[in-house]
PDB file of N, CA and C in Angstrom:
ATOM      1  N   UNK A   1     -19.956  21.356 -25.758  1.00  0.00           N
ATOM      2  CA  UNK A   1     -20.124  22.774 -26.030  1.00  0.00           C
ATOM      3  C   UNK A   1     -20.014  23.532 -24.723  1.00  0.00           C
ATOM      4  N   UNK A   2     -19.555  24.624 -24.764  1.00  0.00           N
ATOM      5  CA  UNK A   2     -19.531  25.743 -23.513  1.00  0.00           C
ATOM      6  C   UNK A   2     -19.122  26.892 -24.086  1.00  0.00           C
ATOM      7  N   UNK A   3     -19.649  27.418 -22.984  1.00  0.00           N
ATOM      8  CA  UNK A   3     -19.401  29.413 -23.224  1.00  0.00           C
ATOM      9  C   UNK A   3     -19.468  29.711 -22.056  1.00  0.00           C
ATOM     10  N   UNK A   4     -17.996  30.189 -21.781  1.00  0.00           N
ATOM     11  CA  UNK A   4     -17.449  30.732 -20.421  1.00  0.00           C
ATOM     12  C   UNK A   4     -16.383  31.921 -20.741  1.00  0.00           C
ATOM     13  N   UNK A   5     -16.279  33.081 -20.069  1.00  0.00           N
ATOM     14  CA  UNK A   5     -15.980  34.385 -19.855  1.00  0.00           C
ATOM     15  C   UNK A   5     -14.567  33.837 -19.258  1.00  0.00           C
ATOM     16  N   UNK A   6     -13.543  34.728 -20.301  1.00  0.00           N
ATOM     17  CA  UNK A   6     -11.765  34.442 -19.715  1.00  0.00           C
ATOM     18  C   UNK A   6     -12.068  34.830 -17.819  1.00  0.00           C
ATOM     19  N   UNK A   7     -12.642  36.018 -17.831  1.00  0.00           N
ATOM     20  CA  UNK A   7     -12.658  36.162 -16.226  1.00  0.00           C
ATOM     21  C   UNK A   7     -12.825  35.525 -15.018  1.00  0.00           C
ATOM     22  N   UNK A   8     -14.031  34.748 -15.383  1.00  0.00           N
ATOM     23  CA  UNK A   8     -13.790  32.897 -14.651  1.00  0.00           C
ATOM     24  C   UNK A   8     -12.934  32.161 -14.320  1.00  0.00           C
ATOM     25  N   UNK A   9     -11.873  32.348 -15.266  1.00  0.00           N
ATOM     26  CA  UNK A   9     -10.906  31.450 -15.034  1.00  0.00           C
ATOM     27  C   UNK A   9      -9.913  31.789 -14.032  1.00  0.00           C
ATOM     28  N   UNK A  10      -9.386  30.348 -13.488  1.00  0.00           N
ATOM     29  CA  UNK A  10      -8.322  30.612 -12.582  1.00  0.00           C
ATOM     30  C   UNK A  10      -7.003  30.807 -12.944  1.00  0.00           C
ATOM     31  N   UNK A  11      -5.922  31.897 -12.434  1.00  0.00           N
ATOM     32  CA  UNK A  11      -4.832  32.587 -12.950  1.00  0.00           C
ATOM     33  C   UNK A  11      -3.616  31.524 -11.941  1.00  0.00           C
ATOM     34  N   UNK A  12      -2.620  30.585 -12.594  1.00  0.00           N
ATOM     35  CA  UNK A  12      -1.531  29.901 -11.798  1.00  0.00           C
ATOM     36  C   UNK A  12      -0.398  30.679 -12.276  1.00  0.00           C
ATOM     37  N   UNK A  13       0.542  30.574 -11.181  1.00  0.00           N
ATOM     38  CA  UNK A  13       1.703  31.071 -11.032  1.00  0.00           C
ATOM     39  C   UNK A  13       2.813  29.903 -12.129  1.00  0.00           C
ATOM     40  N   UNK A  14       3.919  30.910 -12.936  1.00  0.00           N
ATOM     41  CA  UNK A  14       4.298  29.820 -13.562  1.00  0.00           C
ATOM     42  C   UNK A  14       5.369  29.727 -13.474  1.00  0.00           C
ATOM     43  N   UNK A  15       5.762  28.534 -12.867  1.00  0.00           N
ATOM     44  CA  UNK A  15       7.368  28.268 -12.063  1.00  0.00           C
ATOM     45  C   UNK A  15       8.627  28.933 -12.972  1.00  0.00           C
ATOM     46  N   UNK A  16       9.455  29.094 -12.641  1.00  0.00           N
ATOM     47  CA  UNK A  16      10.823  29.536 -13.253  1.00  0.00           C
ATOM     48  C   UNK A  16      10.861  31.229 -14.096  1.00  0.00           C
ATOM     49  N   UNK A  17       9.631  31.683 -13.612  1.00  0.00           N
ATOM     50  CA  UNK A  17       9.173  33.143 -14.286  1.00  0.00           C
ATOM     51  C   UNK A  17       9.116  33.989 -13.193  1.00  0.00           C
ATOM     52  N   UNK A  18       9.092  35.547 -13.697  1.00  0.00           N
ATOM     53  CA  UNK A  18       9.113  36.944 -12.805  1.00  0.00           C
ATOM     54  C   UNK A  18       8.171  37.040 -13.353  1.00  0.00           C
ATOM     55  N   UNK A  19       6.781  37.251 -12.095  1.00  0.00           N
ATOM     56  CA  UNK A  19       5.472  37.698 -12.243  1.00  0.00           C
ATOM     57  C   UNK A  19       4.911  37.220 -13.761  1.00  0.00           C
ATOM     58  N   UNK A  20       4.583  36.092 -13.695  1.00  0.00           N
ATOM     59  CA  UNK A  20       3.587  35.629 -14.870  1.00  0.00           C
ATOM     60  C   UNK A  20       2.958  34.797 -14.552  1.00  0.00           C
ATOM     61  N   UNK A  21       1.228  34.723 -14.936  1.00  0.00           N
ATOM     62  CA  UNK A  21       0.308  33.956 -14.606  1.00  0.00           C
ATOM     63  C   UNK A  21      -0.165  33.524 -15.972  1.00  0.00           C
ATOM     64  N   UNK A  22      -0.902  32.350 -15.724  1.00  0.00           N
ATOM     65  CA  UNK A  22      -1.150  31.234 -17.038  1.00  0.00           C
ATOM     66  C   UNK A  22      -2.562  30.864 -16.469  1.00  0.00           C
ATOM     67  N   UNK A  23      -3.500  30.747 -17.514  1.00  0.00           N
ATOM     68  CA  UNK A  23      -5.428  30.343 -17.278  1.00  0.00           C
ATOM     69  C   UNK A  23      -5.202  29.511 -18.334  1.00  0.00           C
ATOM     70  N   UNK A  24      -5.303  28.240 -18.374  1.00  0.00           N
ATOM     71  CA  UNK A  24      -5.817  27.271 -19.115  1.00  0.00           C
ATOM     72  C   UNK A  24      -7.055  27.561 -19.680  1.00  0.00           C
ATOM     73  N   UNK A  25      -7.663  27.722 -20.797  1.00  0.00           N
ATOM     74  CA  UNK A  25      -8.946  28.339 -21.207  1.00  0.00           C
ATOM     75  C   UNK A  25      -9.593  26.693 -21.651  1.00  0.00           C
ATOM     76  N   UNK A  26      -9.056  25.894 -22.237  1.00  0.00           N
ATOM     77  CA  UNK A  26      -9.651  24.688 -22.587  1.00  0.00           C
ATOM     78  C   UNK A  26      -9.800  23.488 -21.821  1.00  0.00           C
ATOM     79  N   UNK A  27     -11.230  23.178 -22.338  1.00  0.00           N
ATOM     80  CA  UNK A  27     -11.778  22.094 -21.156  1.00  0.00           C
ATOM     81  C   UNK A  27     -10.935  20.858 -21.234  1.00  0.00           C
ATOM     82  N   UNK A  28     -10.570  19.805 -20.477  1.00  0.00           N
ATOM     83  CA  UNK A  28      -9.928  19.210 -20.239  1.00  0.00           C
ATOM     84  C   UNK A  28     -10.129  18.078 -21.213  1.00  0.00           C
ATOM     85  N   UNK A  29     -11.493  17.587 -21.553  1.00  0.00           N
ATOM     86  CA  UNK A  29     -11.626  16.736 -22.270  1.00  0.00           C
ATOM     87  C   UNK A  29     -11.484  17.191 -23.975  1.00  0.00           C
ATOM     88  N   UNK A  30     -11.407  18.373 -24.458  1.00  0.00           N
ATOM     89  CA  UNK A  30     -10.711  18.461 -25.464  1.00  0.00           C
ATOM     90  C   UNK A  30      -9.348  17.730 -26.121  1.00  0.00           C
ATOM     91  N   UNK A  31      -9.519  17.184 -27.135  1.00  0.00           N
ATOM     92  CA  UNK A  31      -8.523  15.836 -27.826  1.00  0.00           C
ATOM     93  C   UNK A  31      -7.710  16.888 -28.422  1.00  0.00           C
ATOM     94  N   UNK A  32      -7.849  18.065 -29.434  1.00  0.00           N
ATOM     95  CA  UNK A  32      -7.024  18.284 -30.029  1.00  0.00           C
ATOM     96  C   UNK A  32      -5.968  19.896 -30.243  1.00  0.00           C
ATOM     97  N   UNK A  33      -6.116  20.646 -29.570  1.00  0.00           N
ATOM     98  CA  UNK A  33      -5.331  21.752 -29.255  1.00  0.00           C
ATOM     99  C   UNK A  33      -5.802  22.590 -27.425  1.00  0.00           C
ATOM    100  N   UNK A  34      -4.734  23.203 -27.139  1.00  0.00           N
ATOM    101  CA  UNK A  34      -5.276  23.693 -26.028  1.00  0.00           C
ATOM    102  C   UNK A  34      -5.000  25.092 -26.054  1.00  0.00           C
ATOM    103  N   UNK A  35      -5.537  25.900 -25.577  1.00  0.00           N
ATOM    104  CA  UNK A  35      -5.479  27.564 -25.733  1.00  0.00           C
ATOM    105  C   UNK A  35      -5.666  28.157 -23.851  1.00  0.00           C
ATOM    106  N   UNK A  36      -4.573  28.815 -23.888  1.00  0.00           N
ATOM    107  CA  UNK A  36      -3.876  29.260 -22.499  1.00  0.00           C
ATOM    108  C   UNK A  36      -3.586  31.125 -22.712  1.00  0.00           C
ATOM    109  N   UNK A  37      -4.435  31.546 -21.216  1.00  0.00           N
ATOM    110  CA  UNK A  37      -3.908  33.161 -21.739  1.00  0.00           C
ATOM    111  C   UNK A  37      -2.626  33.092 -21.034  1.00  0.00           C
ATOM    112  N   UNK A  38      -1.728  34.058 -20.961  1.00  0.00           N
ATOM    113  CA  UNK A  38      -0.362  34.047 -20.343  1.00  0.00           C
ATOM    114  C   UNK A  38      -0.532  35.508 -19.644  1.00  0.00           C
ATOM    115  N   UNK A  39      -0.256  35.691 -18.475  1.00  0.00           N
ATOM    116  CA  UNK A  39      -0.092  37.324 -18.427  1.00  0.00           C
ATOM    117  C   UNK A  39       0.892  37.631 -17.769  1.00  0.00           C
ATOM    118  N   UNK A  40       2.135  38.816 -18.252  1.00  0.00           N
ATOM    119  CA  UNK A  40       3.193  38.930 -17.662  1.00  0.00           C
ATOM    120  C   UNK A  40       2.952  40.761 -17.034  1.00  0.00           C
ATOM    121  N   UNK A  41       3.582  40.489 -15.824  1.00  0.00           N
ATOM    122  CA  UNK A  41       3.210  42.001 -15.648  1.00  0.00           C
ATOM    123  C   UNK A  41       4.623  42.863 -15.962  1.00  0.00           C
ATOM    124  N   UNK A  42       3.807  44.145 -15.523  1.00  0.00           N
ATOM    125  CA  UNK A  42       5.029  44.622 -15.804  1.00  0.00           C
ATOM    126  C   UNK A  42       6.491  44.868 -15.577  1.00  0.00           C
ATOM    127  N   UNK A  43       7.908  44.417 -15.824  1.00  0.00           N
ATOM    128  CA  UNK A  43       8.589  43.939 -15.592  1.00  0.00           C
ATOM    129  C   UNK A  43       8.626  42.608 -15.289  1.00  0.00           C
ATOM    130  N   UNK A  44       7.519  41.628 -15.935  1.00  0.00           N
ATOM    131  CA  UNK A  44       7.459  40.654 -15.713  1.00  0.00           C
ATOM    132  C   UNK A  44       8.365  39.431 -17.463  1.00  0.00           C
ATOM    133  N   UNK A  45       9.257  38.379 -16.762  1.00  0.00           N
ATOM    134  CA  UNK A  45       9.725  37.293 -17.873  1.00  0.00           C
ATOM    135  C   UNK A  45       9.353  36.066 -17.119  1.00  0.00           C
ATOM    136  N   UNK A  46       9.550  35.524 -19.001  1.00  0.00           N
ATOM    137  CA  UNK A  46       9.568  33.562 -18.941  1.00  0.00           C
ATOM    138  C   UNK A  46      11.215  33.844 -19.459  1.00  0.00           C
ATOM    139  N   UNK A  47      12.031  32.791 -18.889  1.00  0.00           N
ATOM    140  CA  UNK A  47      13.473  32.642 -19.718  1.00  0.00           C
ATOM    141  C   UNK A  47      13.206  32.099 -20.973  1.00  0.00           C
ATOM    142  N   UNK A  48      14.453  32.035 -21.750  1.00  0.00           N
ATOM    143  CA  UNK A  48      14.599  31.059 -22.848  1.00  0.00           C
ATOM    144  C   UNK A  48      14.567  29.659 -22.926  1.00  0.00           C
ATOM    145  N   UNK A  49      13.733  29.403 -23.806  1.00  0.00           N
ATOM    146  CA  UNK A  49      13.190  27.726 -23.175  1.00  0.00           C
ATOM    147  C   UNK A  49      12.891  27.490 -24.681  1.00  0.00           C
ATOM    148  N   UNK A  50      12.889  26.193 -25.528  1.00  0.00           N
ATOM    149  CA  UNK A  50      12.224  25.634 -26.082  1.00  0.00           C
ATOM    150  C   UNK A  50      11.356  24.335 -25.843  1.00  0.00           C
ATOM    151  N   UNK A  51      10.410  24.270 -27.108  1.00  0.00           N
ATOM    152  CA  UNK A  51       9.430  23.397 -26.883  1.00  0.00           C
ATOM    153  C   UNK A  51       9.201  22.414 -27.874  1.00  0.00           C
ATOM    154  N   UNK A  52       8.779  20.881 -27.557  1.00  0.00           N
ATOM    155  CA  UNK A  52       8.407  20.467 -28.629  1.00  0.00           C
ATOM    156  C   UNK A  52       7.669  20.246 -29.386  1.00  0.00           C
ATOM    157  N   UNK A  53       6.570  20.918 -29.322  1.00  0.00           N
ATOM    158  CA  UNK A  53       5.342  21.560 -30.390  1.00  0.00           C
ATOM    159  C   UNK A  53       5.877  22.558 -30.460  1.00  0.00           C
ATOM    160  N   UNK A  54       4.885  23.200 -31.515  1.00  0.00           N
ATOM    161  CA  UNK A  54       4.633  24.657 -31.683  1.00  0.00           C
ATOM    162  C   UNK A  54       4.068  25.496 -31.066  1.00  0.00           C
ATOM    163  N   UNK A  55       4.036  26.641 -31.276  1.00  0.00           N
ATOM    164  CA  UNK A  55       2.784  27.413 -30.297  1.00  0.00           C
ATOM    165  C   UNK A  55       1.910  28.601 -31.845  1.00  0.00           C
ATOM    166  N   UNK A  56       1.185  29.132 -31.299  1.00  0.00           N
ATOM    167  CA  UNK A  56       1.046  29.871 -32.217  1.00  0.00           C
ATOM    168  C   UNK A  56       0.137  30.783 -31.046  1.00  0.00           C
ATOM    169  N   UNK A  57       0.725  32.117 -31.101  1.00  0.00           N
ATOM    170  CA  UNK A  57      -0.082  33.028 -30.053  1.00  0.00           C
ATOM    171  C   UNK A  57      -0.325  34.762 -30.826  1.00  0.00           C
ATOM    172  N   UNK A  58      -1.583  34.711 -29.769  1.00  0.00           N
ATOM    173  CA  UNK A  58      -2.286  36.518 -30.129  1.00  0.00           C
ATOM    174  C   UNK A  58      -1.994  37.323 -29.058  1.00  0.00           C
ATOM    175  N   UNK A  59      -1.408  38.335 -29.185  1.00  0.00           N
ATOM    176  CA  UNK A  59      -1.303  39.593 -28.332  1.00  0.00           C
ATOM    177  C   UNK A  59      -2.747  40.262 -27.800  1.00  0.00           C
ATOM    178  N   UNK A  60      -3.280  40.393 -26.502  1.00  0.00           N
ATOM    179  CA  UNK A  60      -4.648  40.827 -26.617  1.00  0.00           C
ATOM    180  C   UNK A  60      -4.220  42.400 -26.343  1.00  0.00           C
ATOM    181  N   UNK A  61      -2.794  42.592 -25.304  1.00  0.00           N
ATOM    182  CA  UNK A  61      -3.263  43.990 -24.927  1.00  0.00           C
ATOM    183  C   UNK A  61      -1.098  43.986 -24.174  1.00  0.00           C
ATOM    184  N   UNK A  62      -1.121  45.123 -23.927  1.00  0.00           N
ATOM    185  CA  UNK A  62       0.610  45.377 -23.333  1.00  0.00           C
ATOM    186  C   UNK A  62       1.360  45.090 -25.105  1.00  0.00           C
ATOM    187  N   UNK A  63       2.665  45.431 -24.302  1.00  0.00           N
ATOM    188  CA  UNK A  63       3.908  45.166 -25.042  1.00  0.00           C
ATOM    189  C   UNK A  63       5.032  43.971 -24.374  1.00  0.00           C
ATOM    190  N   UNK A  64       5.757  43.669 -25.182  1.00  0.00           N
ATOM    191  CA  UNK A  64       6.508  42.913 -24.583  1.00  0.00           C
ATOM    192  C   UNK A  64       8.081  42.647 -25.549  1.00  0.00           C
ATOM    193  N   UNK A  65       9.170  42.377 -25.027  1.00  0.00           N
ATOM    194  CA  UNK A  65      10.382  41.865 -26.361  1.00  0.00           C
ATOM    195  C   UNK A  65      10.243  41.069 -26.324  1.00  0.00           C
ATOM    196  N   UNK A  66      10.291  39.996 -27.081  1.00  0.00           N
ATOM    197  CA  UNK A  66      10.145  38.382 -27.577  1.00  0.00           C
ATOM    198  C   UNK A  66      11.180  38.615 -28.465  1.00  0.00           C
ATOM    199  N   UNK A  67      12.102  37.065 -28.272  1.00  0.00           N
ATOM    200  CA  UNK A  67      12.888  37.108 -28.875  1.00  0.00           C
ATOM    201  C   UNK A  67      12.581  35.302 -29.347  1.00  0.00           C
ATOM    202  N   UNK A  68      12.570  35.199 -30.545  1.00  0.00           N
ATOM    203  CA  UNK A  68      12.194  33.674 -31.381  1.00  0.00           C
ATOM    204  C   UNK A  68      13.584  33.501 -32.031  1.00  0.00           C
ATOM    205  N   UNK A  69      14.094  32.608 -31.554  1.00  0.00           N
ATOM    206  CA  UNK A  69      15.193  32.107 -32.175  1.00  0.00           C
ATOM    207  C   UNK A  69      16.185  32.936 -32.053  1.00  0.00           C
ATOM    208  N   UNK A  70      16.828  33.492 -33.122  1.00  0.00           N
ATOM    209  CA  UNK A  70      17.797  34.974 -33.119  1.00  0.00           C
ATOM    210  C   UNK A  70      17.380  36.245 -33.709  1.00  0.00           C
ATOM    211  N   UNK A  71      15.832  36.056 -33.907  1.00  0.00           N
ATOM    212  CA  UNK A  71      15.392  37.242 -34.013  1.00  0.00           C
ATOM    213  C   UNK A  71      14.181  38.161 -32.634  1.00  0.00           C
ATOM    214  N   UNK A  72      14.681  39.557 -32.636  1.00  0.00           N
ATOM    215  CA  UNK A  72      14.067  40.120 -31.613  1.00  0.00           C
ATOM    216  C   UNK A  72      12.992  40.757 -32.371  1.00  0.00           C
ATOM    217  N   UNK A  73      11.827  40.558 -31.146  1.00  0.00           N
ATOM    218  CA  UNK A  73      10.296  41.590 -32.129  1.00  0.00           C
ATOM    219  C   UNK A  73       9.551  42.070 -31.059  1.00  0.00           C
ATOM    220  N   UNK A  74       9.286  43.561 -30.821  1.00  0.00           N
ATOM    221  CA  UNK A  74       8.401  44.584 -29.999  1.00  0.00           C
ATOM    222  C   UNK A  74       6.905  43.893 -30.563  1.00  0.00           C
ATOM    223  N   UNK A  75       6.730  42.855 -29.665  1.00  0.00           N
ATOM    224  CA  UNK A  75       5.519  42.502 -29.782  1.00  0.00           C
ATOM    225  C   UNK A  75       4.206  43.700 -28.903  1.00  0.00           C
ATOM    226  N   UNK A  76       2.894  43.800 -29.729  1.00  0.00           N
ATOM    227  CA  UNK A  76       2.003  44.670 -29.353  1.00  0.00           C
ATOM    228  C   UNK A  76       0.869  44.041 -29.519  1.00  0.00           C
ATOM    229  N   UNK A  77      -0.070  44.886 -29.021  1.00  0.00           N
ATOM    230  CA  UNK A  77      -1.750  44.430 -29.201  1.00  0.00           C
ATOM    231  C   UNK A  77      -1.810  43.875 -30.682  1.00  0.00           C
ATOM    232  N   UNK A  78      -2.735  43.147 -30.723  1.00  0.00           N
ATOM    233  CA  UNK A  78      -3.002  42.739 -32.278  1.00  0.00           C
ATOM    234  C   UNK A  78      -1.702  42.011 -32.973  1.00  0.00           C
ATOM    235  N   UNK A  79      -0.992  41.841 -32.509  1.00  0.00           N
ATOM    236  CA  UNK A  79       0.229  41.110 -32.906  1.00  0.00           C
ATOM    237  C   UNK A  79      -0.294  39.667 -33.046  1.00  0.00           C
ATOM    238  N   UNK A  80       0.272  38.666 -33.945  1.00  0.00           N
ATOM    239  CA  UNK A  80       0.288  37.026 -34.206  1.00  0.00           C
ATOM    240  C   UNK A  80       1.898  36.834 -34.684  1.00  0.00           C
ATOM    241  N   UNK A  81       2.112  35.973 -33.669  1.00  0.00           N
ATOM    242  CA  UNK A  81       3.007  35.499 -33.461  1.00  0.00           C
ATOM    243  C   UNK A  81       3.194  33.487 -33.441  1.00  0.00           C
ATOM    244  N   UNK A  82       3.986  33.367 -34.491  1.00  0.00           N
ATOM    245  CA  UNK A  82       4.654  31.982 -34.580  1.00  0.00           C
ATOM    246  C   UNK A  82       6.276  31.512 -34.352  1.00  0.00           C
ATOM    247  N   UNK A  83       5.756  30.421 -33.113  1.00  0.00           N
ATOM    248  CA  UNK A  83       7.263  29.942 -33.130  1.00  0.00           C
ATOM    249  C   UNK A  83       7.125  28.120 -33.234  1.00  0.00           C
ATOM    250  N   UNK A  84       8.373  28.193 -34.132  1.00  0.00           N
ATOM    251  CA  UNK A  84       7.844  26.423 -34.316  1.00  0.00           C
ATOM    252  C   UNK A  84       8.275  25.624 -33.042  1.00  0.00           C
ATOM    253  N   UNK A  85       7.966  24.039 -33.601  1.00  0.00           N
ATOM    254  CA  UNK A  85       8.825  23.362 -32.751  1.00  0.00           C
ATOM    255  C   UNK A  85      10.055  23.084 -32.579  1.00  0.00           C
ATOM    256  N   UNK A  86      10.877  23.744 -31.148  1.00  0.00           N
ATOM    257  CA  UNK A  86      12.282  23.094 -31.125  1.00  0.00           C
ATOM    258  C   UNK A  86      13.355  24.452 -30.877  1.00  0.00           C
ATOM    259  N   UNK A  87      12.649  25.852 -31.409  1.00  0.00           N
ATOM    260  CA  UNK A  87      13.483  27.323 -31.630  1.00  0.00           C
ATOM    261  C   UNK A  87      12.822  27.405 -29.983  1.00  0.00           C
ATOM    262  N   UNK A  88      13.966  28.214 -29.910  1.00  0.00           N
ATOM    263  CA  UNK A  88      14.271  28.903 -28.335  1.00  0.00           C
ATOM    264  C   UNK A  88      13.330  30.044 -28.372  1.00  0.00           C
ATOM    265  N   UNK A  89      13.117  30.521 -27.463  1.00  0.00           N
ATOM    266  CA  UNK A  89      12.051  31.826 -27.337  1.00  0.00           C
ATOM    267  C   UNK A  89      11.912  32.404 -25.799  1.00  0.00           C
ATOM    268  N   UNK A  90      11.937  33.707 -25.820  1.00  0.00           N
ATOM    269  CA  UNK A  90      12.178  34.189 -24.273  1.00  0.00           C
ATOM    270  C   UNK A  90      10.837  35.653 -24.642  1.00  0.00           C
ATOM    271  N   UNK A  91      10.165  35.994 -23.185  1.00  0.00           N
ATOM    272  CA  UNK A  91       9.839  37.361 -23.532  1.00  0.00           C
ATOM    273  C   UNK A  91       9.678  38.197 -21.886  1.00  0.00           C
ATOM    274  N   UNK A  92       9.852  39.601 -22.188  1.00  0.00           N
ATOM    275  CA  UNK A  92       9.983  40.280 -21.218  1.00  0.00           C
ATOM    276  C   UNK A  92       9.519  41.358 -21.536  1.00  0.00           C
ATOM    277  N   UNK A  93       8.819  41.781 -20.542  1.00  0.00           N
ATOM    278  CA  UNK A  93       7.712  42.710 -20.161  1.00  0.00           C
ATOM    279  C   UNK A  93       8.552  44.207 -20.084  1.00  0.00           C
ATOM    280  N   UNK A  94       9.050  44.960 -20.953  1.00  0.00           N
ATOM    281  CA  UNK A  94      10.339  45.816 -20.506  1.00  0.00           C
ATOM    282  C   UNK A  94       9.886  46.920 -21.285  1.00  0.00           C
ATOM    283  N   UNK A  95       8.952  47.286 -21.705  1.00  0.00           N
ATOM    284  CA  UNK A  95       8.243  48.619 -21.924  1.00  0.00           C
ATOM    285  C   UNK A  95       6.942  49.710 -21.345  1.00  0.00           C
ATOM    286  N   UNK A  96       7.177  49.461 -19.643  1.00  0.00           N
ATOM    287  CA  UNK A  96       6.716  50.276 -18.925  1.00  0.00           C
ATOM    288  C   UNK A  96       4.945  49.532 -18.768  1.00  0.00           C
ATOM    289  N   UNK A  97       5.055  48.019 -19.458  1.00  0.00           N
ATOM    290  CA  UNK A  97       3.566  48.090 -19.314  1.00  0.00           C
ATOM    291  C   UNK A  97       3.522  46.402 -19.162  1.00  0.00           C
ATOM    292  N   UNK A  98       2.664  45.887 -18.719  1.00  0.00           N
ATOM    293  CA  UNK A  98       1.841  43.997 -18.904  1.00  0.00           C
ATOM    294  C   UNK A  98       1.923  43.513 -20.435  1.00  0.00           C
ATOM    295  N   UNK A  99       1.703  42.685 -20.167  1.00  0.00           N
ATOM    296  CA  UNK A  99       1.789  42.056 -21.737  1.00  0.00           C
ATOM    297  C   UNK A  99       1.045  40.600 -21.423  1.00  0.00           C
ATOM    298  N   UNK A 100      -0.170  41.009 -22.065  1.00  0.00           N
ATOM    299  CA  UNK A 100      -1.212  39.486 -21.990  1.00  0.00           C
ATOM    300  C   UNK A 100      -1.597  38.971 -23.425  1.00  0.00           C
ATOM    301  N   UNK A 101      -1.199  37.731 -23.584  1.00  0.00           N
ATOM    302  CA  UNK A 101      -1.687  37.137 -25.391  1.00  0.00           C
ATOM    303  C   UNK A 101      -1.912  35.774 -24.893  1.00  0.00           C
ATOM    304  N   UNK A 102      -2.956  35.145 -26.093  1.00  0.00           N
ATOM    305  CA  UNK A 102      -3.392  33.474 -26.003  1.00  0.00           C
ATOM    306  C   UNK A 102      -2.379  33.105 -26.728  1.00  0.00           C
ATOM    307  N   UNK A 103      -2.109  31.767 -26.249  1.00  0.00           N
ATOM    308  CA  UNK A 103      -0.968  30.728 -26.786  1.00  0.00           C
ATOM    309  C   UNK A 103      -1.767  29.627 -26.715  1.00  0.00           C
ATOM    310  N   UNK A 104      -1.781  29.207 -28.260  1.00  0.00           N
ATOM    311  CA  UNK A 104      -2.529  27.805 -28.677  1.00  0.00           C
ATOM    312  C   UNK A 104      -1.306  26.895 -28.803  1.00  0.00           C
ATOM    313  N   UNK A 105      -1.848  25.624 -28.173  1.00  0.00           N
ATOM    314  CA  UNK A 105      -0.845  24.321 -28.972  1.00  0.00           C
ATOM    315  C   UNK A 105      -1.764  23.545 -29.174  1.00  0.00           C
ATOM    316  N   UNK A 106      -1.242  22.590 -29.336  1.00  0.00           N
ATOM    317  CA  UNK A 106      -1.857  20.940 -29.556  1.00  0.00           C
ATOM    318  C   UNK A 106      -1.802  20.727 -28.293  1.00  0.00           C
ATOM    319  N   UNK A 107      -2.122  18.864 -28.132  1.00  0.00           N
ATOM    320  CA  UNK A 107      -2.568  18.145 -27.278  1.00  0.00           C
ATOM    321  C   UNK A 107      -1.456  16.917 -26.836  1.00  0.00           C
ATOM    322  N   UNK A 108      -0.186  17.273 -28.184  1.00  0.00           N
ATOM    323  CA  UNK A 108       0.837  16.630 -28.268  1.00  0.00           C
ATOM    324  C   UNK A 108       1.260  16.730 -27.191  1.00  0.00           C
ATOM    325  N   UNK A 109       2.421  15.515 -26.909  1.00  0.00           N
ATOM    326  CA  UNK A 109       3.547  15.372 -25.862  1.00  0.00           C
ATOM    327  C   UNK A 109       3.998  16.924 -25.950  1.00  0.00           C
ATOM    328  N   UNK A 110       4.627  17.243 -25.069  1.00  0.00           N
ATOM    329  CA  UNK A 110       5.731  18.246 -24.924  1.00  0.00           C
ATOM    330  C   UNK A 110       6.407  18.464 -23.740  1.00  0.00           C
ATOM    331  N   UNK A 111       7.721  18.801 -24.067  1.00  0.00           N
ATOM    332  CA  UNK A 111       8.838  18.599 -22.912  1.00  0.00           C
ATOM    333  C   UNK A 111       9.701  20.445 -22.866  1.00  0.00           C
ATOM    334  N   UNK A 112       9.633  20.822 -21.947  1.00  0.00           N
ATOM    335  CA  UNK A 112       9.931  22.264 -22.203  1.00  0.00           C
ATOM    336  C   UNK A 112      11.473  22.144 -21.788  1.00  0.00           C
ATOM    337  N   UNK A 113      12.285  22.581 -22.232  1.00  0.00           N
ATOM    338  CA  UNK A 113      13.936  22.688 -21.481  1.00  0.00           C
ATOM    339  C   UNK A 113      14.199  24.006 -21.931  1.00  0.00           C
ATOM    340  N   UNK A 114      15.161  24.422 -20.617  1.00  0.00           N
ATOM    341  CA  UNK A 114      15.476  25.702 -20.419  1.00  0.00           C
ATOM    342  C   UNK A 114      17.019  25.512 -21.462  1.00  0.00           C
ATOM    343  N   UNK A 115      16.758  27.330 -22.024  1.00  0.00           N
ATOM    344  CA  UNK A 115      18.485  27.100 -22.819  1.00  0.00           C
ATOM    345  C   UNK A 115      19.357  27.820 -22.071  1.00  0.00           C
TER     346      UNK A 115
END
C-alpha cells in the first residue's frame, strides 16, 4: 500500500522527443499494470511509434493532436483515450499550450519501434 502526491515524483527526459518528460507513478514491485504521467510542453512531440501492448490514457490538463492509426483527434482535458496493440500513434503539443495525461499499460513485454 502507498499514498504518494504526483509532485514527488521524478520527471525523465524521453529520448527521441521535443520537450517531453515521463514520472513513472508505479512502484516497482507492482506485477500487473504500470501508470506513467507524460508531459509535453508546449510545442512539445513523441514521433510515430508503435507498441506492443496497449495503452489506455487520461488527459489531466493542455491540448494536444494525437493521431491513432489514421485517425486525427484534438485531444483535451478530460479526454480518454485508447490505442491498441501494434497501431501507430504520434502527438504534438501544437495548440499554443502543454499537454499532460496518465498512460496506463501492463507489465507485459514491450518493444516500441519508430514508423
Amino acid at each position: 500500500m502507498y499514498c504518494k502526491n504526483i509532485k514527488e515524483y521524478e520527471k525523465n527526459e524521453i529520448p527521441k522527443t521535443v520537450k517531453a518528460k515521463i514520472s513513472v507513478l508505479t512502484p516497482n514491485e507492482d506485477k500487473d499494470f504500470i501508470v506513467r504521467k507524460v508531459i509535453l510542453e508546449n510545442g512539445g512531440s513523441m514521433p510515430n511509434h508503435t507498441n506492443e501492448i496497449q495503452h489506455q490514457q487520461y488527459v489531466l490538463s493542455g491540448e494536444a493532436k494525437v493521431l491513432i492509426g489514421e485517425e486525427e483527434y484534438h485531444a483535451k482535458e478530460g479526454d480518454f483515450l485508447y490505442i491498441p496493440a501494434g497501431i501507430n500513434h504520434y502527438y504534438e503539443a501544437c495548440y499554443g499550450k502543454g499537454y499532460e495525461f496518465l498512460c496506463m499499460i501492463t507489465t507485459k513485454e514491450d518493444e516500441i519501434k519508430l514508423v
